[in-house]
N, C-alpha and C. Protein backbone atom coordinates (compact mmCIF):
# COMPACT_ATOMS: atom_id res chain seq x y z
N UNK A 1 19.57 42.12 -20.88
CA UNK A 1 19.68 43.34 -21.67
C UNK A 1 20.68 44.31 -21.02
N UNK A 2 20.85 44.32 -19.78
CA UNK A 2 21.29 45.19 -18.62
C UNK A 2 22.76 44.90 -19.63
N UNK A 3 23.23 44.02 -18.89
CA UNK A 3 25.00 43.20 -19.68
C UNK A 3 24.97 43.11 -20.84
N UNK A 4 23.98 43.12 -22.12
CA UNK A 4 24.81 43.54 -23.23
C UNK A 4 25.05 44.63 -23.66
N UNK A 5 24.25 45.83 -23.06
CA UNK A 5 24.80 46.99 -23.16
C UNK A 5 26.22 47.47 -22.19
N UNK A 6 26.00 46.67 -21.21
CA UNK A 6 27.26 47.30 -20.48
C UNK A 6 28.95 46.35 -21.37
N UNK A 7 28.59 45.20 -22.08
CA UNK A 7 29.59 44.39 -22.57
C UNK A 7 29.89 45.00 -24.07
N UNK A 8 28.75 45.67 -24.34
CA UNK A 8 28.86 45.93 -26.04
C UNK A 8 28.62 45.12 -26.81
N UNK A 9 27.95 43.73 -26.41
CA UNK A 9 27.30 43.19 -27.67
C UNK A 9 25.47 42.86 -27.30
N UNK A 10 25.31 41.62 -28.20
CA UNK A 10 23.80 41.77 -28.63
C UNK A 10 23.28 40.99 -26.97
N UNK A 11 21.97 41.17 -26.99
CA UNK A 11 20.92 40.10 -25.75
C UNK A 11 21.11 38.98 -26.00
N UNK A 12 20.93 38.43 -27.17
CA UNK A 12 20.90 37.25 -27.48
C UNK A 12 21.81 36.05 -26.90
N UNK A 13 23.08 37.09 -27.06
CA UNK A 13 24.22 36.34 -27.19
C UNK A 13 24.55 36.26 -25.74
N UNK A 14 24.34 36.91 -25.09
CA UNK A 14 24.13 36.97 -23.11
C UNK A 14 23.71 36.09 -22.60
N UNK A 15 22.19 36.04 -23.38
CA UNK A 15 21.16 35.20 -22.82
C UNK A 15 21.94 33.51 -23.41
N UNK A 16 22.26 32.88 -24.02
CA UNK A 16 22.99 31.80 -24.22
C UNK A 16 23.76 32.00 -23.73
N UNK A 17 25.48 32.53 -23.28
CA UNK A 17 26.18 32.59 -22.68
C UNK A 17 25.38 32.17 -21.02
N UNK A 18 24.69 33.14 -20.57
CA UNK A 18 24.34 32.63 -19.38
C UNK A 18 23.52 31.64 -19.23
N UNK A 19 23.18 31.10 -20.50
CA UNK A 19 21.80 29.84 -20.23
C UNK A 19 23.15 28.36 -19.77
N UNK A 20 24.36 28.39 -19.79
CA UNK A 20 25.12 27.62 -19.58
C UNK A 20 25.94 28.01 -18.40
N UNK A 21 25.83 28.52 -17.69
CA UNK A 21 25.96 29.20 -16.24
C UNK A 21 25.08 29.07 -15.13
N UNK A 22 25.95 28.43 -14.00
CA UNK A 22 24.93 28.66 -13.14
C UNK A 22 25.56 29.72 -11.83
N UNK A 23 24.97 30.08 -10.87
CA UNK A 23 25.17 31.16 -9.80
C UNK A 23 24.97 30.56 -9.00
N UNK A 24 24.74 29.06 -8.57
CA UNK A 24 24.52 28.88 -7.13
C UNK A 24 25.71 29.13 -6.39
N UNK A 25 25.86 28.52 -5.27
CA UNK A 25 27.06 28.78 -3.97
C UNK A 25 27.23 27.36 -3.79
N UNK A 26 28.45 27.08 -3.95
CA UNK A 26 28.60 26.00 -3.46
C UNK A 26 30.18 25.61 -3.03
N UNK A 27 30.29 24.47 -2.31
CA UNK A 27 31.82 24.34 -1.99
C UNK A 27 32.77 23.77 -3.38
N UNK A 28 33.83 24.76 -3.08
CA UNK A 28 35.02 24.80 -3.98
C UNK A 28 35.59 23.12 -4.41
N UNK A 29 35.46 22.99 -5.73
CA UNK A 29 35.82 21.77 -6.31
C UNK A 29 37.19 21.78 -6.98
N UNK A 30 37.94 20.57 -7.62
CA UNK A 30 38.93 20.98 -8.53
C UNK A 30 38.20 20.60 -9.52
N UNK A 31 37.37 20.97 -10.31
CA UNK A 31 36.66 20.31 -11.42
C UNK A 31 36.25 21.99 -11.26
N UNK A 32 35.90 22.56 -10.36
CA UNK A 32 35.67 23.93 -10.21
C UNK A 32 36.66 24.75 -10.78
N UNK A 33 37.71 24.29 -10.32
CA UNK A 33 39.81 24.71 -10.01
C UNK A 33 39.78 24.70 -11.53
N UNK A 34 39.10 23.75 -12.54
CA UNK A 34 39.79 23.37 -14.08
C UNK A 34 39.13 24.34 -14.61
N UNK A 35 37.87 24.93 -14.15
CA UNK A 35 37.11 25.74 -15.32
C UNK A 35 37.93 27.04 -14.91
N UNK A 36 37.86 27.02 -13.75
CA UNK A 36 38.33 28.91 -13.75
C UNK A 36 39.83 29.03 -13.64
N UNK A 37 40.55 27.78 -14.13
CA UNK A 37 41.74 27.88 -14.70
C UNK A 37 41.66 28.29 -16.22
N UNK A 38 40.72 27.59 -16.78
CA UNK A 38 41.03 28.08 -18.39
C UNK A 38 40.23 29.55 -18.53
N UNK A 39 39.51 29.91 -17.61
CA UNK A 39 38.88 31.82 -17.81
C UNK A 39 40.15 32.51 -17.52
N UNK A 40 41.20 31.63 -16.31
CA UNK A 40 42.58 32.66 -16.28
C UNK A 40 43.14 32.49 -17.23
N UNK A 41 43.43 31.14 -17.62
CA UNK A 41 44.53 31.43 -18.76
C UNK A 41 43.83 32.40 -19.86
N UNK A 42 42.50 32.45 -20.12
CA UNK A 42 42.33 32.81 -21.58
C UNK A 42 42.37 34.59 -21.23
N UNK A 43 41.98 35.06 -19.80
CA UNK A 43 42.21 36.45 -19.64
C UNK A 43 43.86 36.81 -19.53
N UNK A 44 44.46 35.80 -19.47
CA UNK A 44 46.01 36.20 -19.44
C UNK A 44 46.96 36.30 -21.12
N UNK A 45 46.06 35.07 -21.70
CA UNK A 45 46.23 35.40 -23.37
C UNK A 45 45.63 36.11 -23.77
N UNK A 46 44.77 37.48 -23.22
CA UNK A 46 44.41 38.67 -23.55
C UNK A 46 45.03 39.97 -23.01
N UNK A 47 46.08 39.32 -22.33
CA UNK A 47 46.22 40.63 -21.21
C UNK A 47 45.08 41.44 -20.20
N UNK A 48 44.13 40.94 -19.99
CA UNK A 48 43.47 41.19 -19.26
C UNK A 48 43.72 40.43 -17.75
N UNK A 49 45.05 39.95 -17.70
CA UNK A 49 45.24 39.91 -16.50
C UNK A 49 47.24 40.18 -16.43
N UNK A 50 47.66 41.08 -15.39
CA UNK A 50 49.39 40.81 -15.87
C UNK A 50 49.89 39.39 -15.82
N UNK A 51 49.58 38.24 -14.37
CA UNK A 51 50.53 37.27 -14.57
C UNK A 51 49.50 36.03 -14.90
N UNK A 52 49.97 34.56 -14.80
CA UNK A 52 49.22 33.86 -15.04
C UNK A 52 49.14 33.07 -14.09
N UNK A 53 47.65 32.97 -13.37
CA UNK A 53 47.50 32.32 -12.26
C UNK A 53 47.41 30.95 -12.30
N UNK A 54 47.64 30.14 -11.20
CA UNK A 54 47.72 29.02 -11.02
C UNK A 54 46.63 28.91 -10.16
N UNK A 55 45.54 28.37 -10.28
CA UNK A 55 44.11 27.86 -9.86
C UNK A 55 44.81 26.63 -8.87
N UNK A 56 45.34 25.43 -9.55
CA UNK A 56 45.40 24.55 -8.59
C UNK A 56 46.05 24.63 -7.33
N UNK A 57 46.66 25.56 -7.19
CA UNK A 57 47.88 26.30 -5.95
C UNK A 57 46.52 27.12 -4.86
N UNK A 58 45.28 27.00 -5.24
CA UNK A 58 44.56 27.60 -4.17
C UNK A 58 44.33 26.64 -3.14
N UNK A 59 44.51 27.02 -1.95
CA UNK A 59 43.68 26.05 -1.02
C UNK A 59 42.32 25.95 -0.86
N UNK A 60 42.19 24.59 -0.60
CA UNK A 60 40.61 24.37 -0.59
C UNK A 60 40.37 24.13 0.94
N UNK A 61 39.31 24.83 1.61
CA UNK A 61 38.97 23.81 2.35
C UNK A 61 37.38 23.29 2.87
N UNK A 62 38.06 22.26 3.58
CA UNK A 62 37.35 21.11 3.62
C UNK A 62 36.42 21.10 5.90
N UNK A 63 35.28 21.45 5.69
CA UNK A 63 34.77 21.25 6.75
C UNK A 63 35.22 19.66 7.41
N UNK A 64 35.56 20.04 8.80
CA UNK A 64 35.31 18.43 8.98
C UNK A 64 34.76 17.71 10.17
């Protein structure tokens, strides 16, 4: 309820949005790299971001 008032739309629609989300912590994937490539591109085809980032150009690393 908190986030659809602060987003401007309904509970409902939160509560599904986040029922497909998860919050754990975990180590950085490129399967990770693909999803929060397409949240950049789609905030950059909104202008909600100026340039368009390149996700796969992050370094990962790797304990060893």
């Amino acid at each position: 309820a908190l986030l659809a008032g602060l987003w401007g739309i309904d509970a409902a629609t939160v509560e599904e949005a986040n029922s497909h989300r998860t919050y754990q912590v975990g180590a950085v994937t490129t399967a990770g790299l693909s999803e929060q490539q397409r949240i950049a591109d789609a905030f950059f085809a909104e202008g909600l971001i100026p340039v368009k980032v390149d996700a796969a150009a992050a370094k990962i690393w790797a304990p060893k």
